[in-house]
C-alpha atoms as a PDB file:
ATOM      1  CA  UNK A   1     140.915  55.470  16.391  1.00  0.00           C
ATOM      2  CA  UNK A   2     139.685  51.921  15.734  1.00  0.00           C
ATOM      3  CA  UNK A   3     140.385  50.597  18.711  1.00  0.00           C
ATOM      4  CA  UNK A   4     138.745  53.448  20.455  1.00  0.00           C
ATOM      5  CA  UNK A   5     135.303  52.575  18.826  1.00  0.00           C
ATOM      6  CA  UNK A   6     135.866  49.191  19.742  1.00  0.00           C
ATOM      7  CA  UNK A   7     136.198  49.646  23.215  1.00  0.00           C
ATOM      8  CA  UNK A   8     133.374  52.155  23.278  1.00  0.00           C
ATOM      9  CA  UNK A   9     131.169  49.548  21.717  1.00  0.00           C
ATOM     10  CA  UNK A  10     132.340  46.697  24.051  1.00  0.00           C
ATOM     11  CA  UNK A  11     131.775  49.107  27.123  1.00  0.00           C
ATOM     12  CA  UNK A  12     128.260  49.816  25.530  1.00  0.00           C
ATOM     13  CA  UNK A  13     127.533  46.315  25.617  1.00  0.00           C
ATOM     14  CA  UNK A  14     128.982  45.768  28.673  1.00  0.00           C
ATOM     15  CA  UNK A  15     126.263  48.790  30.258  1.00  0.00           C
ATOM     16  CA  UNK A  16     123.502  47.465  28.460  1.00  0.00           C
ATOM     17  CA  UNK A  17     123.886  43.873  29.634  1.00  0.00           C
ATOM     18  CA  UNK A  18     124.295  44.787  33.672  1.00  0.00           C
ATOM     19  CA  UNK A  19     121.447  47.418  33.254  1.00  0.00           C
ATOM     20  CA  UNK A  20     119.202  44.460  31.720  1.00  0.00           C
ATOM     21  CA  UNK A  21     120.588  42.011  34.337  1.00  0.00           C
ATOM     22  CA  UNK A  22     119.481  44.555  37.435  1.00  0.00           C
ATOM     23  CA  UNK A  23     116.395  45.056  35.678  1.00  0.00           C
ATOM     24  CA  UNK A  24     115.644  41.169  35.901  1.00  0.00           C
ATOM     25  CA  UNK A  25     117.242  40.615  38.976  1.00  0.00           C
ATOM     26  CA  UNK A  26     114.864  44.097  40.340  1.00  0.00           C
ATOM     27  CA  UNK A  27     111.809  42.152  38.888  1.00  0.00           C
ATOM     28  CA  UNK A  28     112.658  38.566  40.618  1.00  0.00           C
ATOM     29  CA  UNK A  29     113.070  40.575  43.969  1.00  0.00           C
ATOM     30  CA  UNK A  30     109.172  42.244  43.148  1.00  0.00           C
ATOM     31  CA  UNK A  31     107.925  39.242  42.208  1.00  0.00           C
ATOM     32  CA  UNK A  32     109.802  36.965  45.488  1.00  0.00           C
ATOM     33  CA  UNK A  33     107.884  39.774  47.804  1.00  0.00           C
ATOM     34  CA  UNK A  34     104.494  39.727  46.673  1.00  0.00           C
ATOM     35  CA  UNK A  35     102.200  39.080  49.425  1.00  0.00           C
ATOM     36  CA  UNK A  36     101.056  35.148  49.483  1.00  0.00           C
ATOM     37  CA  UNK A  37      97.959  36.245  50.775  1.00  0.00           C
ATOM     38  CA  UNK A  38      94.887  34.680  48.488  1.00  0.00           C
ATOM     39  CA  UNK A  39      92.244  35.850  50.398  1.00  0.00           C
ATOM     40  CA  UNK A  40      92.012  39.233  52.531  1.00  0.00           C
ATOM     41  CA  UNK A  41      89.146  39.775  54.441  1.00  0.00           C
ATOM     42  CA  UNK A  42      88.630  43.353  56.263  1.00  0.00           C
ATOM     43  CA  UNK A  43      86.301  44.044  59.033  1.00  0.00           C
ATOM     44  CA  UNK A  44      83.900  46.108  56.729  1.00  0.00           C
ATOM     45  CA  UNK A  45      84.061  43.052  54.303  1.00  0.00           C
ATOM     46  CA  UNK A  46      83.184  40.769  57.428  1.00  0.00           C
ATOM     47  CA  UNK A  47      80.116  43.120  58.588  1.00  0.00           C
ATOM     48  CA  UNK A  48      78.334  41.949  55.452  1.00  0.00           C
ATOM     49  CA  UNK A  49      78.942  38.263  55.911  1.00  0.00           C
ATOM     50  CA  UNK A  50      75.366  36.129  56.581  1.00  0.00           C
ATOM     51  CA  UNK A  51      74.210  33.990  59.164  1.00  0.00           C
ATOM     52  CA  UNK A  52      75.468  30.299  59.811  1.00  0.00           C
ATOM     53  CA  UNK A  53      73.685  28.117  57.252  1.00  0.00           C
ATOM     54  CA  UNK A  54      73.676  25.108  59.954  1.00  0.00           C
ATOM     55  CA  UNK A  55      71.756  21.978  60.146  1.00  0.00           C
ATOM     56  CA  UNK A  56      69.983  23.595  63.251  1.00  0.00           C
ATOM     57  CA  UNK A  57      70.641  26.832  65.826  1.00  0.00           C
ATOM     58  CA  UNK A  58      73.912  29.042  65.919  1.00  0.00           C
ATOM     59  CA  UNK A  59      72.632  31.446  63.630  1.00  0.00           C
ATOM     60  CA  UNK A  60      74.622  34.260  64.808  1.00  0.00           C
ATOM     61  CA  UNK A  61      74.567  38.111  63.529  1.00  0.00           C
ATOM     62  CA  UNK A  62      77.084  40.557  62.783  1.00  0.00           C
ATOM     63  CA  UNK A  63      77.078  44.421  62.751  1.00  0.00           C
ATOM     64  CA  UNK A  64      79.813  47.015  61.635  1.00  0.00           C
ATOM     65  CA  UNK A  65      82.248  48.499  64.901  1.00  0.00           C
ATOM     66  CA  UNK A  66      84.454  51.207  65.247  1.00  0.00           C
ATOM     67  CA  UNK A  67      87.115  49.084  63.071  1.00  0.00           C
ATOM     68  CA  UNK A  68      86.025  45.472  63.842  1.00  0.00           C
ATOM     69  CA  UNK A  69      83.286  43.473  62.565  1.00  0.00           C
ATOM     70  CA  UNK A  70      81.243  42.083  66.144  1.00  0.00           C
ATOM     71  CA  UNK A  71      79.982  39.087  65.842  1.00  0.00           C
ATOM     72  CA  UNK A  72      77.045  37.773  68.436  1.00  0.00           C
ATOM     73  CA  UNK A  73      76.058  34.557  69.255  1.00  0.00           C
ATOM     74  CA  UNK A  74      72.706  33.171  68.555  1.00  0.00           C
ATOM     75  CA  UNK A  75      69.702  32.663  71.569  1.00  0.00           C
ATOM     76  CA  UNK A  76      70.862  29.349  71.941  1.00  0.00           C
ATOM     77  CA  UNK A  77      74.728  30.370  73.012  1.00  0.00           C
ATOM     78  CA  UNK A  78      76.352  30.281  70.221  1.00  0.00           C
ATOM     79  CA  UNK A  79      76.677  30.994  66.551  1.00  0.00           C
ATOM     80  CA  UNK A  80      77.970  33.867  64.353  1.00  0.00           C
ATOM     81  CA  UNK A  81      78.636  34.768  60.435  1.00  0.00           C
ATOM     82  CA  UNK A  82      79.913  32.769  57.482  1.00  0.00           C
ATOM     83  CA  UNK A  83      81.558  33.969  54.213  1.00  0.00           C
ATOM     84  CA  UNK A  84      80.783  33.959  50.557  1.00  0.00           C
ATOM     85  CA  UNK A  85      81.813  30.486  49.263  1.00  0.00           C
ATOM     86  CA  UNK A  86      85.878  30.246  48.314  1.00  0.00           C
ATOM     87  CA  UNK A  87      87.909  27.436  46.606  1.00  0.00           C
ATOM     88  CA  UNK A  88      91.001  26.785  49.614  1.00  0.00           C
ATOM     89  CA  UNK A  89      93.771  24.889  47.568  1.00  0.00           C
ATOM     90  CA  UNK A  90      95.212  22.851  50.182  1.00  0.00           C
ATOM     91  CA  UNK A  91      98.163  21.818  48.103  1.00  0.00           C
ATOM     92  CA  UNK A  92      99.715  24.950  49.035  1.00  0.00           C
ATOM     93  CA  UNK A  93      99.602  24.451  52.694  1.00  0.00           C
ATOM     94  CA  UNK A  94      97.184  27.823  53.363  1.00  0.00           C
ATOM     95  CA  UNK A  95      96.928  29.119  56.987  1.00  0.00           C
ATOM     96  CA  UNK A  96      94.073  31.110  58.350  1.00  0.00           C
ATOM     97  CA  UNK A  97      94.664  34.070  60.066  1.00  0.00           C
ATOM     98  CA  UNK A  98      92.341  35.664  61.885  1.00  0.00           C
ATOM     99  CA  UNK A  99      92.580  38.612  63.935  1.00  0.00           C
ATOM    100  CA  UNK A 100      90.698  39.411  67.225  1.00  0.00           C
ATOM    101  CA  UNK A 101      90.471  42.558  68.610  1.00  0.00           C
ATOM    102  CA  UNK A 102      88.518  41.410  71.423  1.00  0.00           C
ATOM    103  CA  UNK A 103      86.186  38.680  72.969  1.00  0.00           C
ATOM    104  CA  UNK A 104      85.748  39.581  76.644  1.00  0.00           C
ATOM    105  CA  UNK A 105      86.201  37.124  79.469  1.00  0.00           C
ATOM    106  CA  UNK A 106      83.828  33.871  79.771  1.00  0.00           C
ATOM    107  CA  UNK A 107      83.410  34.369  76.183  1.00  0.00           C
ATOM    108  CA  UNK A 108      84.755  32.304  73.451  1.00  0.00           C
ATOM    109  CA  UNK A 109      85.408  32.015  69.694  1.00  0.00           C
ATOM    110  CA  UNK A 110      86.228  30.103  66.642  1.00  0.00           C
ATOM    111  CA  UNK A 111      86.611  29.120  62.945  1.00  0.00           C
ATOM    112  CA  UNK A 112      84.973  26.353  61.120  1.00  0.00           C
ATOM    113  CA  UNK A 113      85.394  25.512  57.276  1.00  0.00           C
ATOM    114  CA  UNK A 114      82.241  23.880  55.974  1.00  0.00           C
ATOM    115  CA  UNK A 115      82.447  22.875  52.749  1.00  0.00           C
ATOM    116  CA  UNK A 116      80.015  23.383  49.912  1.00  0.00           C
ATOM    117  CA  UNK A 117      78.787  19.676  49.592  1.00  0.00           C
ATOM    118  CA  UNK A 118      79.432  18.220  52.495  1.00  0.00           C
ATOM    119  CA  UNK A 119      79.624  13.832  52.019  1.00  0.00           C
ATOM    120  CA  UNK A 120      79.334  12.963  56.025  1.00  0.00           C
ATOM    121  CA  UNK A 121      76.561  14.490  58.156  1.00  0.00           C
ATOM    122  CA  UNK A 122      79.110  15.857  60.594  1.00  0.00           C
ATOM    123  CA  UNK A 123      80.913  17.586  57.500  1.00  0.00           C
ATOM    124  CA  UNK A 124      77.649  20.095  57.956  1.00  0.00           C
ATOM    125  CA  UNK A 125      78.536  21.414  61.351  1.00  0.00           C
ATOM    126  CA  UNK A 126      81.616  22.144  59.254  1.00  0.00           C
ATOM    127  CA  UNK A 127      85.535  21.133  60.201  1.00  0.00           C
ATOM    128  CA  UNK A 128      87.453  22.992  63.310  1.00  0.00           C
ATOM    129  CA  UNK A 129      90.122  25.422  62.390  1.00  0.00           C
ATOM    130  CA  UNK A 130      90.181  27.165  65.185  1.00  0.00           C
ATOM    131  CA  UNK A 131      88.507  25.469  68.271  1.00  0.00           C
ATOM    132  CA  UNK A 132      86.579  27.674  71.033  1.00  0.00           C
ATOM    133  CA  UNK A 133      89.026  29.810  72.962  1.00  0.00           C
ATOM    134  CA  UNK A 134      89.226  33.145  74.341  1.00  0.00           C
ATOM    135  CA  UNK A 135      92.115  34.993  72.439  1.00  0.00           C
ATOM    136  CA  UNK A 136      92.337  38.439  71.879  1.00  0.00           C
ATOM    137  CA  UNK A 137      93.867  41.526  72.295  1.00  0.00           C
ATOM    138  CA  UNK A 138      94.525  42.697  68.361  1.00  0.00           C
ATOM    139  CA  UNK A 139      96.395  39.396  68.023  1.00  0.00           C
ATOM    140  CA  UNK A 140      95.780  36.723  65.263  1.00  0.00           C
ATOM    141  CA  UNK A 141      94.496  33.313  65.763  1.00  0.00           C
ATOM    142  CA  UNK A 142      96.902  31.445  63.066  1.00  0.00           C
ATOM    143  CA  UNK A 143      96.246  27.611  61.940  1.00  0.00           C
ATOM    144  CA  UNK A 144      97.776  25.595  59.126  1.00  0.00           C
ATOM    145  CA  UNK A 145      94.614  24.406  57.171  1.00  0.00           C
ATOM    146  CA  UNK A 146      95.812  21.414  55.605  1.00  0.00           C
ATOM    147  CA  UNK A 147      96.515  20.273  58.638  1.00  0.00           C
ATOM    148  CA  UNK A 148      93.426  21.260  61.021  1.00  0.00           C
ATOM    149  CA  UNK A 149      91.560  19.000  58.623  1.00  0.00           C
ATOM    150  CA  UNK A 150      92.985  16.196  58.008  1.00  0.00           C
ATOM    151  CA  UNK A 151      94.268  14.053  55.052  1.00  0.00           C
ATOM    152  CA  UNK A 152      91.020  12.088  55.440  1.00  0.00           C
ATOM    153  CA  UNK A 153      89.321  15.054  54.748  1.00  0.00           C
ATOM    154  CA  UNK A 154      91.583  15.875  51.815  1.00  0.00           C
ATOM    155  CA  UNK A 155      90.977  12.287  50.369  1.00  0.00           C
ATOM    156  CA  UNK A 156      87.423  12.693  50.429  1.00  0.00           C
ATOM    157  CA  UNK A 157      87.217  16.230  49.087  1.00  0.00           C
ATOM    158  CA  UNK A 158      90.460  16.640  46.880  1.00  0.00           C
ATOM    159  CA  UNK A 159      92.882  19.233  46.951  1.00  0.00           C
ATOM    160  CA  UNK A 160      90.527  22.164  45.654  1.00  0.00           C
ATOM    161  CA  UNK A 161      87.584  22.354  48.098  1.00  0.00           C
ATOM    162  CA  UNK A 162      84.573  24.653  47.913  1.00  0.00           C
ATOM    163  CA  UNK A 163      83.442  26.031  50.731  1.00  0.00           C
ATOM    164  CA  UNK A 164      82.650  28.527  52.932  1.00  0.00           C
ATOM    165  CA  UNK A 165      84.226  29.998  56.976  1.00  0.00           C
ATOM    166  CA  UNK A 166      82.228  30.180  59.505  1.00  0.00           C
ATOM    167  CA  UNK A 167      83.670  32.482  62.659  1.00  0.00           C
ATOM    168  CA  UNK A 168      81.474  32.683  65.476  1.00  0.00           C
ATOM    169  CA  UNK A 169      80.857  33.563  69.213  1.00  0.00           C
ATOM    170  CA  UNK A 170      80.133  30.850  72.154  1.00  0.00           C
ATOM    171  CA  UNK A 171      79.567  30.731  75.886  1.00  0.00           C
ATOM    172  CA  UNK A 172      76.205  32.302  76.475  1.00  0.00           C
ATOM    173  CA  UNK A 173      73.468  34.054  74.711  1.00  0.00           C
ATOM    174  CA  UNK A 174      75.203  37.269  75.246  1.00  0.00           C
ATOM    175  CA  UNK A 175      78.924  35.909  73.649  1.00  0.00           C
ATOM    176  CA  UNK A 176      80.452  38.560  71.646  1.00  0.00           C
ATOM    177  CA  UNK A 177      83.543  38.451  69.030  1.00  0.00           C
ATOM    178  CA  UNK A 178      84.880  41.295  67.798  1.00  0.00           C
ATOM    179  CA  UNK A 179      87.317  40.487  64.538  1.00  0.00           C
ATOM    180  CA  UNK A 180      89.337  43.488  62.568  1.00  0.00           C
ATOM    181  CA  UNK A 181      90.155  40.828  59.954  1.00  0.00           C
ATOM    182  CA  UNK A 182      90.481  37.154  58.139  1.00  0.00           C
ATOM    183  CA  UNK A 183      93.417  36.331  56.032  1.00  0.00           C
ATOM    184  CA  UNK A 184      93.926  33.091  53.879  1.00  0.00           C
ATOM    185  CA  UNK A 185      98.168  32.620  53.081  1.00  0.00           C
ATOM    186  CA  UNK A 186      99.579  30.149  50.808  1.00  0.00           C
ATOM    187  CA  UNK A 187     103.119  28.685  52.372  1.00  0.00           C
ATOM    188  CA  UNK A 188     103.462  27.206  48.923  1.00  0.00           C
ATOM    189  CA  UNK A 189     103.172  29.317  45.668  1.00  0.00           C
END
């Protein structure tokens, strides 16, 4: 009869300790598949961005689509929208996605990162990301951060920068962009 409780007691053990082990092992796996995404833009969220703050011209506009945000280019052939400021960590090696549904032919686009307080003049026209091109089609325009700007830039400005995105239209008065959405990943958590 001893032994019986014995066993029962090691077996209850025994069930407690795998059910606790699954339980950790269930919240590693929850935790390992979290999204790395730090910043999630949608196209509602980019119909409310502002004008380019730029030294001069490219003050685009941007309206609300069936689904995209559509950005237009400023008189003077270019220009577009810029976001609320946000702190990129470049440590973590983020990449920019961005997501064009379309920008028709003889039209361009792209994606500048200005930061907040810029220390060389040029730093105002803000850093490419993604320079002028014509892709589209629902796809995403992808581009390691860290690396479209530079470790001079990171010297400069650390590895916590201020700043804001710019995404804009180019090619003609009439230059069009029409983005679903912007996404910020970390490669590094």
């Amino acid at each position: 009869m001893f032994q019986k409780k014995v066993l029962l007691l090691c077996l209850l053990v025994l069930a407690v300790g795998l059910l606790s082990a699954c339980q950790q092992k269930k919240e590693a796996a929850k935790t390992d598949s979290e999204p790395l995404y730090v910043y999630t833009q949608t196209a509602e969220d980019i119909a409310g961005w502002t004008s380019m703050v730029t030294p001069g011209g490219g003050e685009g506009t941007v309206e609300a689509g069936d689904g995209v945000a559509i950005i237009k280019a400023a008189a003077d052939g270019w220009g577009g929208v810029q976001s609320a400021p946000i702190t990129v960590d470049f440590s973590k090696n983020p990449m920019l996605l961005v997501r064009v549904k379309e920008n028709a032919d003889g039209f361009k686009w792209g994606a500048k990162f200005v930061p907040s307080d810029p220390k060389i003049d040029d730093h105002a026209w803000g850093v490419y990301l993604i320079e002028d091109n014509n892709f589209k089609w629902n796809n995403y325009g992808a581009v390691n951060m860290r690396d479209k700007v530079g470790e001079d830039f990171i010297s400069l400005y650390g590895e916590q920068v201020e700043g804001v995105l710019w995404l804009y239209a180019a090619g003609s008065p009439d230059a069009v962009v029409e983005v679903t959405e912007v996404k910020i990943l970390e490669e590094q958590k």
